[in-house]
C-alpha atoms as a PDB file:
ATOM      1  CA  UNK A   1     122.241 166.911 -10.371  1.00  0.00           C
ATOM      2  CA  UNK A   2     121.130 163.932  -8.917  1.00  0.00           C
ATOM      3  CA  UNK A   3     117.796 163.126  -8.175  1.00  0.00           C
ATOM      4  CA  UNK A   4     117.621 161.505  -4.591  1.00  0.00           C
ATOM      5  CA  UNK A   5     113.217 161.311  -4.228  1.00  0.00           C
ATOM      6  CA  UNK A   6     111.538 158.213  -4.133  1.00  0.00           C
ATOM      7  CA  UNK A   7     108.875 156.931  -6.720  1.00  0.00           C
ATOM      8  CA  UNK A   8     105.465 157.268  -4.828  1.00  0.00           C
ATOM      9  CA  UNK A   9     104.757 153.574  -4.370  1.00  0.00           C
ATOM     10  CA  UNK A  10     107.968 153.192  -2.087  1.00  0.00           C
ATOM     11  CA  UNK A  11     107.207 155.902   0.163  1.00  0.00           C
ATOM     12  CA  UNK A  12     103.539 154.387   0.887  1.00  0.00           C
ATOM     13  CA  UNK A  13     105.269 150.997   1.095  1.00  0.00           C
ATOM     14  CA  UNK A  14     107.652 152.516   4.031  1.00  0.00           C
ATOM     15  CA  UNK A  15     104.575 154.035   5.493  1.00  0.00           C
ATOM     16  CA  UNK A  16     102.851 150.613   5.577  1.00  0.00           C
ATOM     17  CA  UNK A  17     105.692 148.988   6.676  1.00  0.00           C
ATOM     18  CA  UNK A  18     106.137 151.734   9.900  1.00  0.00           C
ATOM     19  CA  UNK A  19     102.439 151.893  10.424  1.00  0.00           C
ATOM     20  CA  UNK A  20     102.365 147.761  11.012  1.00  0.00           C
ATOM     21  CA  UNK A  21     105.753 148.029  13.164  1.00  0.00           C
ATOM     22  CA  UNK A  22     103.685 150.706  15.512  1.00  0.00           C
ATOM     23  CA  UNK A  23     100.649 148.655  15.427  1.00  0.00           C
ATOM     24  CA  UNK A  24     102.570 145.611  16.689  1.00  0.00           C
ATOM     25  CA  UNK A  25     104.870 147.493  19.116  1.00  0.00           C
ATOM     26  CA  UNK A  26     101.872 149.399  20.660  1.00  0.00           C
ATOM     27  CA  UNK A  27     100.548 145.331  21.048  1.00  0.00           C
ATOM     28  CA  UNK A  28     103.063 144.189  22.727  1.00  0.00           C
ATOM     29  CA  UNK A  29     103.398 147.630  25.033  1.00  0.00           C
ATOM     30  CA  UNK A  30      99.847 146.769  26.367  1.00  0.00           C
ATOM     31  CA  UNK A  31     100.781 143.500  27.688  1.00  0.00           C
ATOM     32  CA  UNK A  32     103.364 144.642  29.853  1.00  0.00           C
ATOM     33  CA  UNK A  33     103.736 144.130  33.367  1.00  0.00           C
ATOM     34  CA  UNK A  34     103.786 146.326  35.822  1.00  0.00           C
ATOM     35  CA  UNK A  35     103.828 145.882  40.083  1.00  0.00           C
ATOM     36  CA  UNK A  36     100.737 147.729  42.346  1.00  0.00           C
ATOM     37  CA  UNK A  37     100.554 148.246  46.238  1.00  0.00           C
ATOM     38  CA  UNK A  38     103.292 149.025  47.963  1.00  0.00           C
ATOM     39  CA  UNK A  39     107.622 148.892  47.813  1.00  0.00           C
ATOM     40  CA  UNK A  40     108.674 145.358  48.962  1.00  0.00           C
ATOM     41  CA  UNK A  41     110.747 144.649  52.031  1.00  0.00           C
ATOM     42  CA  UNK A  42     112.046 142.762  54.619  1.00  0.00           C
ATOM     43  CA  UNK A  43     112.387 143.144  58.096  1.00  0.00           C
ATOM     44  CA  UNK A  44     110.314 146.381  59.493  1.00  0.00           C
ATOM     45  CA  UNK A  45     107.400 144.682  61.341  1.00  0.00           C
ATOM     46  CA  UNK A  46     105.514 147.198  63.234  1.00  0.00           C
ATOM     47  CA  UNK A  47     102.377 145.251  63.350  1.00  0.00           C
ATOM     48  CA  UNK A  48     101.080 142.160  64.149  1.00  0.00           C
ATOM     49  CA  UNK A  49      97.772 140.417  63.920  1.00  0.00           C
ATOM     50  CA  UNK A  50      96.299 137.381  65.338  1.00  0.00           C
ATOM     51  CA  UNK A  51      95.338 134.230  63.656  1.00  0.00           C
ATOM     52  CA  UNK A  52      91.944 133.719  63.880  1.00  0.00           C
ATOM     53  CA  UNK A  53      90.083 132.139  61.569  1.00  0.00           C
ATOM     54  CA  UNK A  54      88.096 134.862  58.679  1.00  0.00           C
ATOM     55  CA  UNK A  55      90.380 137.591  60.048  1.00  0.00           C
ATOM     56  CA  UNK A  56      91.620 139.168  57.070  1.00  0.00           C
ATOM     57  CA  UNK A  57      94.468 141.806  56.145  1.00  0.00           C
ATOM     58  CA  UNK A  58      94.925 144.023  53.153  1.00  0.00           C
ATOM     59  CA  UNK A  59      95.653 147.280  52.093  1.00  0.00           C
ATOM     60  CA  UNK A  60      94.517 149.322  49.106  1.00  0.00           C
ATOM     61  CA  UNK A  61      95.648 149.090  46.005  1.00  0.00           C
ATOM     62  CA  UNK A  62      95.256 151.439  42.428  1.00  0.00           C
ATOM     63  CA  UNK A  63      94.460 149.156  39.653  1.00  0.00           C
ATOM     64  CA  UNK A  64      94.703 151.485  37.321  1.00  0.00           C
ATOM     65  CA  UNK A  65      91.436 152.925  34.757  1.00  0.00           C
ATOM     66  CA  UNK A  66      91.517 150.060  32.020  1.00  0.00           C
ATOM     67  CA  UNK A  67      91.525 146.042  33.270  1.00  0.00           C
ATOM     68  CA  UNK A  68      94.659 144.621  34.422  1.00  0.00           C
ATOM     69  CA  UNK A  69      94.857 140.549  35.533  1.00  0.00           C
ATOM     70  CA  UNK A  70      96.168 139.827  39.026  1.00  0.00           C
ATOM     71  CA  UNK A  71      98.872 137.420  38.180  1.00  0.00           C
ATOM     72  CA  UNK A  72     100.907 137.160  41.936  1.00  0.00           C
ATOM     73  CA  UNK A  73     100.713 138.771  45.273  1.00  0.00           C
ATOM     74  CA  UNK A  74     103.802 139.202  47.456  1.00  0.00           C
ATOM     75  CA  UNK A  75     104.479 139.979  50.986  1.00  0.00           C
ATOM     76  CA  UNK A  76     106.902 139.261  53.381  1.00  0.00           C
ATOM     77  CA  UNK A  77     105.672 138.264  57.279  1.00  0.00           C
ATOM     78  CA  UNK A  78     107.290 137.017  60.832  1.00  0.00           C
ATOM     79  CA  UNK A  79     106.165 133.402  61.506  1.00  0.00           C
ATOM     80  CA  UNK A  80     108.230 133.012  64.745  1.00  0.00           C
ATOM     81  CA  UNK A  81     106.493 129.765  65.270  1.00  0.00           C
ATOM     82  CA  UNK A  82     106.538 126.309  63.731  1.00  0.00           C
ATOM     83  CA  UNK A  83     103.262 126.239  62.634  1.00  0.00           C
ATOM     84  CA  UNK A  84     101.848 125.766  58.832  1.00  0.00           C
ATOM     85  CA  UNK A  85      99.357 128.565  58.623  1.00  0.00           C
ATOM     86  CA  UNK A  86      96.983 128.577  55.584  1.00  0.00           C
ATOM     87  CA  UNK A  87      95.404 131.495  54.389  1.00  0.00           C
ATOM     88  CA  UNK A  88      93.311 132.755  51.356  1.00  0.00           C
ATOM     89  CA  UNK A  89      93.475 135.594  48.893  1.00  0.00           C
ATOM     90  CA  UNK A  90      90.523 138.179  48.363  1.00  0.00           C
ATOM     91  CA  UNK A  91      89.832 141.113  46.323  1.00  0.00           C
ATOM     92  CA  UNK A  92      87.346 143.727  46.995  1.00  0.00           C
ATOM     93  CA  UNK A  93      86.114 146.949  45.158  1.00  0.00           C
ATOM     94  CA  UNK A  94      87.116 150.458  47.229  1.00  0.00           C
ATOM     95  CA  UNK A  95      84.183 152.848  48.482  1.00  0.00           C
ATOM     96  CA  UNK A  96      85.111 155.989  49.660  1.00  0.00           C
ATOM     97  CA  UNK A  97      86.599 154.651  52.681  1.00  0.00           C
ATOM     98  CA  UNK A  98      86.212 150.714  53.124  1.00  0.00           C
ATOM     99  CA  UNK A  99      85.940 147.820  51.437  1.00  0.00           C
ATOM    100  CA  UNK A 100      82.537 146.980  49.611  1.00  0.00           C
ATOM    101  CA  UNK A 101      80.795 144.218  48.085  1.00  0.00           C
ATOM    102  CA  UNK A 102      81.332 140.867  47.344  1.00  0.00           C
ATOM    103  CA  UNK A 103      84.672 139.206  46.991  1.00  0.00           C
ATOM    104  CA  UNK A 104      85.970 139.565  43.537  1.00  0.00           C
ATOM    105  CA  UNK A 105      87.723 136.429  43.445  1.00  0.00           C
ATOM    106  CA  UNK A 106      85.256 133.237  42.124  1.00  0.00           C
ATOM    107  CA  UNK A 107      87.265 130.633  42.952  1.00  0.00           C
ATOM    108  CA  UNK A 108      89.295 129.945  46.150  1.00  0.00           C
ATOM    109  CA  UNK A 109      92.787 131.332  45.814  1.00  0.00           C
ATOM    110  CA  UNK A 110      94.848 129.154  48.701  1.00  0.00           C
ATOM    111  CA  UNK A 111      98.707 129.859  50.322  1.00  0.00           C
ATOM    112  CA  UNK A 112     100.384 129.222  53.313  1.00  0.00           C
ATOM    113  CA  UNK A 113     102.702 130.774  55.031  1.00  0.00           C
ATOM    114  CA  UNK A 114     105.732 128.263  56.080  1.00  0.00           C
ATOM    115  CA  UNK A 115     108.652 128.926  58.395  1.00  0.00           C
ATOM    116  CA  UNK A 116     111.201 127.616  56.139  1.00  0.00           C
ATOM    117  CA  UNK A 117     114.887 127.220  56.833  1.00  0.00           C
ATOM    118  CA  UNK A 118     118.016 129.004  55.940  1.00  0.00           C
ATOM    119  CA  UNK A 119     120.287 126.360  54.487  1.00  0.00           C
ATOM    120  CA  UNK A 120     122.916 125.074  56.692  1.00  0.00           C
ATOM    121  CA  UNK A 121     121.347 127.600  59.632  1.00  0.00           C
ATOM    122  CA  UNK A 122     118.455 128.462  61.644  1.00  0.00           C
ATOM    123  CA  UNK A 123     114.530 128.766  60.569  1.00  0.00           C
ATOM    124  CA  UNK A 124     113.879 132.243  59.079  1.00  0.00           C
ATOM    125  CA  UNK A 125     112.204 134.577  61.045  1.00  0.00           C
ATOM    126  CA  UNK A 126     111.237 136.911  58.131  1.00  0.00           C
ATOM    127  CA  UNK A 127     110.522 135.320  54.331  1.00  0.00           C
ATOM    128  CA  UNK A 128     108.720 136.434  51.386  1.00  0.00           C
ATOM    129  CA  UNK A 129     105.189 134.882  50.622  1.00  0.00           C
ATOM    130  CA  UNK A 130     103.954 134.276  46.977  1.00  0.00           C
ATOM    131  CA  UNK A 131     100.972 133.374  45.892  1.00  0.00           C
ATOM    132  CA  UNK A 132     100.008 132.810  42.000  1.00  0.00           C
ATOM    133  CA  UNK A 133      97.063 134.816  41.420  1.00  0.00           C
ATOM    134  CA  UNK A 134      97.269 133.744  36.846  1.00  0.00           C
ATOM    135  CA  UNK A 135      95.432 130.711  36.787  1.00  0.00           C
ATOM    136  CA  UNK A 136      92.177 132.464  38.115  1.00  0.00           C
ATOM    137  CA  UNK A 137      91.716 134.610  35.750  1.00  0.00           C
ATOM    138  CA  UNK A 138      90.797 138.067  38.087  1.00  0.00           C
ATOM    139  CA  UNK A 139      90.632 141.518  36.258  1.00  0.00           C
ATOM    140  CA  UNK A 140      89.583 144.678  38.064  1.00  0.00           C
ATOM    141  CA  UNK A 141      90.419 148.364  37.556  1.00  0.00           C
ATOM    142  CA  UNK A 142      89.765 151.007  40.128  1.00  0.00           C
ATOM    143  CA  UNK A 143      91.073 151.261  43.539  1.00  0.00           C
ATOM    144  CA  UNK A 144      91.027 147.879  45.252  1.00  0.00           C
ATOM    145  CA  UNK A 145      91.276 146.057  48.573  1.00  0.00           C
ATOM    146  CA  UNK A 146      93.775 142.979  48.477  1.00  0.00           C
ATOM    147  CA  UNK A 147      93.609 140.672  51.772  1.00  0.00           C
ATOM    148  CA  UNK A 148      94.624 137.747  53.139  1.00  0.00           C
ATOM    149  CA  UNK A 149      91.939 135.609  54.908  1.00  0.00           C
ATOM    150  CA  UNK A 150      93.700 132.880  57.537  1.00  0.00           C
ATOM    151  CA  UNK A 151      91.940 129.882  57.417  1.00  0.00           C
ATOM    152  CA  UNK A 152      92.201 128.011  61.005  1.00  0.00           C
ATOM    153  CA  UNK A 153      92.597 129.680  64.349  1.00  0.00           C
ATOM    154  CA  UNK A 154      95.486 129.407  66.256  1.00  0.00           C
ATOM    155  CA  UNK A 155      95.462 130.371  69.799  1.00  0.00           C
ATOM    156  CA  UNK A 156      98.179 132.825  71.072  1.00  0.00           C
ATOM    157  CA  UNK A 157      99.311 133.214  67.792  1.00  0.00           C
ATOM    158  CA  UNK A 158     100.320 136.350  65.683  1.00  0.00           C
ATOM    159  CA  UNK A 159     101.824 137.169  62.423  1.00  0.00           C
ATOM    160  CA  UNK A 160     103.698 140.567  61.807  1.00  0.00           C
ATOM    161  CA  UNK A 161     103.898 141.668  58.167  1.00  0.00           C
ATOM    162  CA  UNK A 162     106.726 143.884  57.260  1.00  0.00           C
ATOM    163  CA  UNK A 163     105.445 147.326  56.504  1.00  0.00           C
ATOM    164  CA  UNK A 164     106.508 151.062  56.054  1.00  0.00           C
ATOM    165  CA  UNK A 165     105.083 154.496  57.377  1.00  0.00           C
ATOM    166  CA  UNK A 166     102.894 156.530  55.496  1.00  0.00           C
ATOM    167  CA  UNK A 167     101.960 155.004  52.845  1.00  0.00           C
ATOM    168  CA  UNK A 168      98.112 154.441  52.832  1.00  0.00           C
ATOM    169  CA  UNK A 169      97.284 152.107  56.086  1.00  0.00           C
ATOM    170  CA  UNK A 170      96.812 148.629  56.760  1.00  0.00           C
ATOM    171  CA  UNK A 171      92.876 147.087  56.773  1.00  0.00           C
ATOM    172  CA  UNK A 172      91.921 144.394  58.671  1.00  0.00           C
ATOM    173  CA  UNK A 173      89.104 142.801  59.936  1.00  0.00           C
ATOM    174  CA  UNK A 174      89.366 140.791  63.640  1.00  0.00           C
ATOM    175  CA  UNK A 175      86.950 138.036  62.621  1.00  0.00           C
ATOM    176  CA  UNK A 176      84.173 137.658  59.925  1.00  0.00           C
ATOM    177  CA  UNK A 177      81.832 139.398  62.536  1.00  0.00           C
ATOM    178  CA  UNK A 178      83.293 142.112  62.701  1.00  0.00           C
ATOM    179  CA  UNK A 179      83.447 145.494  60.276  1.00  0.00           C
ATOM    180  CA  UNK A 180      86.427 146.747  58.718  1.00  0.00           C
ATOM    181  CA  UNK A 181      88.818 148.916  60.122  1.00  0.00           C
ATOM    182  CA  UNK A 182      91.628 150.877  59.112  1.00  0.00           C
ATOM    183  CA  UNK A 183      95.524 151.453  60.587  1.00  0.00           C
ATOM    184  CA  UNK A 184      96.020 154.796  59.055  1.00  0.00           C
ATOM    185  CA  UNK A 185     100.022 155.219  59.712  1.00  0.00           C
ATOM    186  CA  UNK A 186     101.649 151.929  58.764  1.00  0.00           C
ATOM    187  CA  UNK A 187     100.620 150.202  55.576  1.00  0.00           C
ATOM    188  CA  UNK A 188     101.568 146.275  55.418  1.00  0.00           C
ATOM    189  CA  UNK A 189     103.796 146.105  52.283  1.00  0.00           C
ATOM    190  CA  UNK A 190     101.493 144.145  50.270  1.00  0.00           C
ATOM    191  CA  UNK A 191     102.211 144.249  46.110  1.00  0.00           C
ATOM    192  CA  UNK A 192     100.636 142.560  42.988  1.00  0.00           C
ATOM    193  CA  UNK A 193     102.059 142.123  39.479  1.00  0.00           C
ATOM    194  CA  UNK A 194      99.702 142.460  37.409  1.00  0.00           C
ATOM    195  CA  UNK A 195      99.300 142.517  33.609  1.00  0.00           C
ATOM    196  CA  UNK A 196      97.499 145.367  31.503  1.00  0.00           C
ATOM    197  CA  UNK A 197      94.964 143.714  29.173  1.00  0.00           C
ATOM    198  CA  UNK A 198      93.671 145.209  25.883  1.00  0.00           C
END
């Protein structure tokens, strides 16, 4: 009969050899990706907001328990105008209810939403707006509120962001004067990707 066991020194090798594999898998699992805030899409505006300079709008977000980095916020918005309309990002902590504290971000975060063209057609009505959130190095965890702040007022003019029903609100704030409020039925379709740290 054949003896099939291996010598002791080979089986601790293989267990060294799977313990480092699992060590360097469970490595790379922790900086994965993953997307917060709400399902992306196009084209279901049910609100609109004017563009006033400090008016922000955001929704709530769960960042999970352990740090994650912000690395870009997406959103997709009616500009049925011409204009250039620049805006900033913000992050806030969650109380119970409303926003609280200071803005988490250190250093200015800038975008601008652009009514760019379809090629060989008309402007777009409805686009997607980027921003890239990795070179500024913001980690939270908890429940947080992500906003955009416009920058410059613009008389008689409004922005709709696409949104969906039910799905945790839209906030806002009218002008920097003013307190937070919440739109408890439609939520503006806000989402981060955002990278778990160790």
């Amino acid at each position: 009969m054949i003896n099939h066991c291996l010598p002791l020194s080979k089986v601790f090798k293989l267990l060294f050899i799977c313990f480092i594999c699992f060590a360097a898998f469970n490595s790379l699992a922790q900086d994965k990706t993953k997307t917060i805030g709400h399902k992306a899409r196009s084209g279901t505006t049910n609100n609109s907001f004017g563009v006033v300079q400090g008016a922000q709008v955001g929704i709530r977000m769960n960042a999970g328990h352990k740090l994650v980095e912000l690395l870009k916020l997406s959103f997709h918005v009616d500009n049925l105008g011409k204009d250039t309309i620049p805006f900033k990002v913000n992050v806030y902590a969650m109380g119970d209810k409303l926003p609280e504290g200071d803005n988490l971000v250190k250093e200015e975060i800038k975008g601008t939403i652009v009514r760019e063209k379809d090629p060989g057609g008309p402007l777009i009505n409805n686009q997607l707006i980027s921003v890239d959130l990795a070179l500024y190095k913001v980690d939270v965890k908890g429940d947080i509120l992500v906003s955009v702040e416009f920058l410059n007022t613009m008389t008689g003019k409004s922005l709709g962001f696409s949104c969906g029903l039910l799905n945790g609100g839209t906030y806002y704030k009218k002008n920097p004067d003013t307190e937070w409020k919440k739109i408890p039925i439609v939520g503006a379709d806000f989402n981060v990707q955002v990278k778990k740290l160790k």
